[in-house]
N, C-alpha and C. Protein backbone atom coordinates (compact mmCIF):
# COMPACT_ATOMS: atom_id res chain seq x y z
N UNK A 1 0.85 -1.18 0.00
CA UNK A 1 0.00 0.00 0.00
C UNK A 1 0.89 1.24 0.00
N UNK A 2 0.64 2.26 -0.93
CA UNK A 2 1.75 3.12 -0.83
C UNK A 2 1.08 4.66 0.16
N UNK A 3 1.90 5.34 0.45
CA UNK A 3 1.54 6.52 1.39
C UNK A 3 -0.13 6.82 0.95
N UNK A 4 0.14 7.37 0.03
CA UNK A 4 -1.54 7.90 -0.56
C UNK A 4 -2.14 7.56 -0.06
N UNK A 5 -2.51 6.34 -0.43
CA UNK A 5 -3.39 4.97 0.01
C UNK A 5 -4.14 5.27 1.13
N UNK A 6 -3.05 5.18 2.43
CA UNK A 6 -3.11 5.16 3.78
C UNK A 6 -4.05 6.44 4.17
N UNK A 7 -3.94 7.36 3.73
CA UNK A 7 -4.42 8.48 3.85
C UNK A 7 -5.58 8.65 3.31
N UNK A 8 -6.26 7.87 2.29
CA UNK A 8 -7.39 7.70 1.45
C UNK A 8 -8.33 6.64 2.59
N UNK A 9 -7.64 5.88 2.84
CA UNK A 9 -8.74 4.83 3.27
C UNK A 9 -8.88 5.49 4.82
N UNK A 10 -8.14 6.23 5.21
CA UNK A 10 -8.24 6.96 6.91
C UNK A 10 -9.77 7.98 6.17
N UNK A 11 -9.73 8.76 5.64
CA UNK A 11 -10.56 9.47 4.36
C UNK A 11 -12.00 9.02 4.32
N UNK A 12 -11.79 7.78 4.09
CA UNK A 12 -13.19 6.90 3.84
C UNK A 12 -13.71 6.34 4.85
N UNK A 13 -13.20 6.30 6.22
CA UNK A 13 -13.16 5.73 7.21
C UNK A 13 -14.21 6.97 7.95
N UNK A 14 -13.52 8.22 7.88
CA UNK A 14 -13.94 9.50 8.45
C UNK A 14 -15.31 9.72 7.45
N UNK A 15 -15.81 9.48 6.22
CA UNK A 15 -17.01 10.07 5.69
C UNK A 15 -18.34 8.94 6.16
N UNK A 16 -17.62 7.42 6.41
CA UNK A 16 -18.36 6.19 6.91
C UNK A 16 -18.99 6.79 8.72
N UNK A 17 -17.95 7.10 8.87
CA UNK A 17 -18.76 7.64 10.01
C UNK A 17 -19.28 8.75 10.36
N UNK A 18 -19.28 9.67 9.65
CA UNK A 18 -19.58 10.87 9.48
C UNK A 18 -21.35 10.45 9.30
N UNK A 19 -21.29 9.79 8.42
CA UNK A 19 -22.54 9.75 7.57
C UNK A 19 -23.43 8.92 8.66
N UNK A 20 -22.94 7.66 9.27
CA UNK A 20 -23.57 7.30 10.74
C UNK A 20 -23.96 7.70 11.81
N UNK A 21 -23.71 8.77 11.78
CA UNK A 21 -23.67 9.52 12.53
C UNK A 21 -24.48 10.31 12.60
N UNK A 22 -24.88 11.11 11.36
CA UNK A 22 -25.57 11.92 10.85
C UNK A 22 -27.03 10.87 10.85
N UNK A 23 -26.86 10.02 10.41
CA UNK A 23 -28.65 8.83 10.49
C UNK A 23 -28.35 9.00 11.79
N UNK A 24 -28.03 8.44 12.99
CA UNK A 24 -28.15 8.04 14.09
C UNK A 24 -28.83 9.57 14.63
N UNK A 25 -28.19 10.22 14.28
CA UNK A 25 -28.51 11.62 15.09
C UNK A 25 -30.35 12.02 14.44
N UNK A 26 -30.65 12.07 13.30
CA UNK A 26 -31.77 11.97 12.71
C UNK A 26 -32.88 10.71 13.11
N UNK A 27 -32.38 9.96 13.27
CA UNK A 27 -33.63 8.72 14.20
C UNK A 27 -33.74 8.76 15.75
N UNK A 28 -32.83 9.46 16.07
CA UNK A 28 -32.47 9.64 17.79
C UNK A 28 -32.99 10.57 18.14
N UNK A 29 -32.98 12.18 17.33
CA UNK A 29 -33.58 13.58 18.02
C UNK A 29 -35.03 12.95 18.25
N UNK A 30 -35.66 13.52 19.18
CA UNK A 30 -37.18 13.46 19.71
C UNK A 30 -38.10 13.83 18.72
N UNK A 31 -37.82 14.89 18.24
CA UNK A 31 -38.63 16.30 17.56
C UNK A 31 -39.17 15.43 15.98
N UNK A 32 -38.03 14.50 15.87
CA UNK A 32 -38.04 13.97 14.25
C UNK A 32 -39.19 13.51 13.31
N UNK A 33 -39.28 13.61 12.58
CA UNK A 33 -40.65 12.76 12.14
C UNK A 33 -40.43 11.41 11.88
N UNK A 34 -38.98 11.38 11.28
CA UNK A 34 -38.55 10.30 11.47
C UNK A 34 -38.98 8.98 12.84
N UNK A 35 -38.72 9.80 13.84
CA UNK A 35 -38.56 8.99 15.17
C UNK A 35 -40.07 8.68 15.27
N UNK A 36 -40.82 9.81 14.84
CA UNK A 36 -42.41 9.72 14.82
C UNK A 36 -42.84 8.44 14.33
N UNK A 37 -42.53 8.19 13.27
CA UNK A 37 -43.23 7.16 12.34
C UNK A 37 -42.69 6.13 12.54
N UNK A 38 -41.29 5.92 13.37
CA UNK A 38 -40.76 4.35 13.43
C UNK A 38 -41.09 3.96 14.69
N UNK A 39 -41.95 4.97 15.89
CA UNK A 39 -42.60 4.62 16.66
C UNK A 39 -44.08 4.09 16.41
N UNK A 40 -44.57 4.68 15.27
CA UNK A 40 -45.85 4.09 15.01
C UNK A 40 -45.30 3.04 14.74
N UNK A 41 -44.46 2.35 13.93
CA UNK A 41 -44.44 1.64 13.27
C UNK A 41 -44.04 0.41 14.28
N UNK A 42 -43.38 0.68 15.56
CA UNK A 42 -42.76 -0.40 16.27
C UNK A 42 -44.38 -0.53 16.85
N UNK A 43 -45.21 0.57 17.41
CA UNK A 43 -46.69 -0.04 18.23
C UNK A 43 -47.57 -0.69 17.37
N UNK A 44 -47.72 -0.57 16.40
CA UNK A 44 -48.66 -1.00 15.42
C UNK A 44 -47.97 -2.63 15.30
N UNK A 45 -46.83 -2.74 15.44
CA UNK A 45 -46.35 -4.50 15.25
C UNK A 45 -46.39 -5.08 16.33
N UNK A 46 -46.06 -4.60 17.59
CA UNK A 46 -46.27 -4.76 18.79
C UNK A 46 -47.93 -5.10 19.07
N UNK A 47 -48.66 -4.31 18.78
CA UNK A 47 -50.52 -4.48 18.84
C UNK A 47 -50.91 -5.98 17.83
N UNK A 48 -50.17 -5.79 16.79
CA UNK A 48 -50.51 -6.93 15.81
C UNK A 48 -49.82 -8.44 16.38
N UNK A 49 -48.77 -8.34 16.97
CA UNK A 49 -47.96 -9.62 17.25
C UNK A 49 -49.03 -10.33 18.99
N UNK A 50 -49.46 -8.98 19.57
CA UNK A 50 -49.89 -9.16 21.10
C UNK A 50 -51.65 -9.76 20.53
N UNK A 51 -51.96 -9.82 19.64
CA UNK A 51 -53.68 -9.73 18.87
C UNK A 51 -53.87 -11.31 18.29
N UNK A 52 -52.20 -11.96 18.09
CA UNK A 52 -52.76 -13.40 17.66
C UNK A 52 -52.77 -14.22 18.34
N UNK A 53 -53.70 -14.90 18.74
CA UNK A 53 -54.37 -16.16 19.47
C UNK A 53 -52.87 -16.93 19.74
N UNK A 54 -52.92 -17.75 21.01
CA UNK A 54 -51.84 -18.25 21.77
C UNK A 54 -52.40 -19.49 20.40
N UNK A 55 -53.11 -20.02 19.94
CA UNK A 55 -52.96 -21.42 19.31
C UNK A 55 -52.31 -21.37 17.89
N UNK A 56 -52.60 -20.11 17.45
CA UNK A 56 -52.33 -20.02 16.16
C UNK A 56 -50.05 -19.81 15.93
N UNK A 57 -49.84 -18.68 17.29
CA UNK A 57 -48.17 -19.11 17.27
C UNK A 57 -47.78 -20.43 17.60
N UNK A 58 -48.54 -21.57 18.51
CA UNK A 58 -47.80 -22.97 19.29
C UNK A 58 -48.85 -23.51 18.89
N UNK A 59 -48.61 -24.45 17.16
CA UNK A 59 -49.75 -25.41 16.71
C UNK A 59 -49.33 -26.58 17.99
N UNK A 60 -50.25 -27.48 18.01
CA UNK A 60 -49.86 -28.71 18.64
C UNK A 60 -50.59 -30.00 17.01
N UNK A 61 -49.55 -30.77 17.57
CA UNK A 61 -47.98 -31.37 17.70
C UNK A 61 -47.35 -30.69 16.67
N UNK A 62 -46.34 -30.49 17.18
CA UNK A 62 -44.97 -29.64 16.30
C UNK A 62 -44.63 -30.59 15.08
């Protein structure tokens, strides 16, 4: 790997997290709409998973 290199992939390393950072910070603020809708989205699966009958997840005999 020659000098350049080293300095390129440190480069790509810094925009990889940059950019993670930047989502994390956007699904994390409160205010987001983002955060809004992936909370609907976790209760609405949560309501649907808690709604199906104990027989229909554990048929008998396996």
């Amino acid at each position: 790997m020659n000098r350049v290199e080293r300095g390129q992939a440190t480069a790509e390393y810094a925009v990889g997290v940059l950019g993670a950072v930047t989502i994390a910070t956007v699904l994390i603020h409160p205010d987001s709409p983002v955060v809004e809708a992936l909370h609907a989205w976790i209760e609405d699966y949560v309501r649907r998973v808690l709604t199906i009958p104990l027989p229909d997840l554990f048929r008998w005999p396996w």
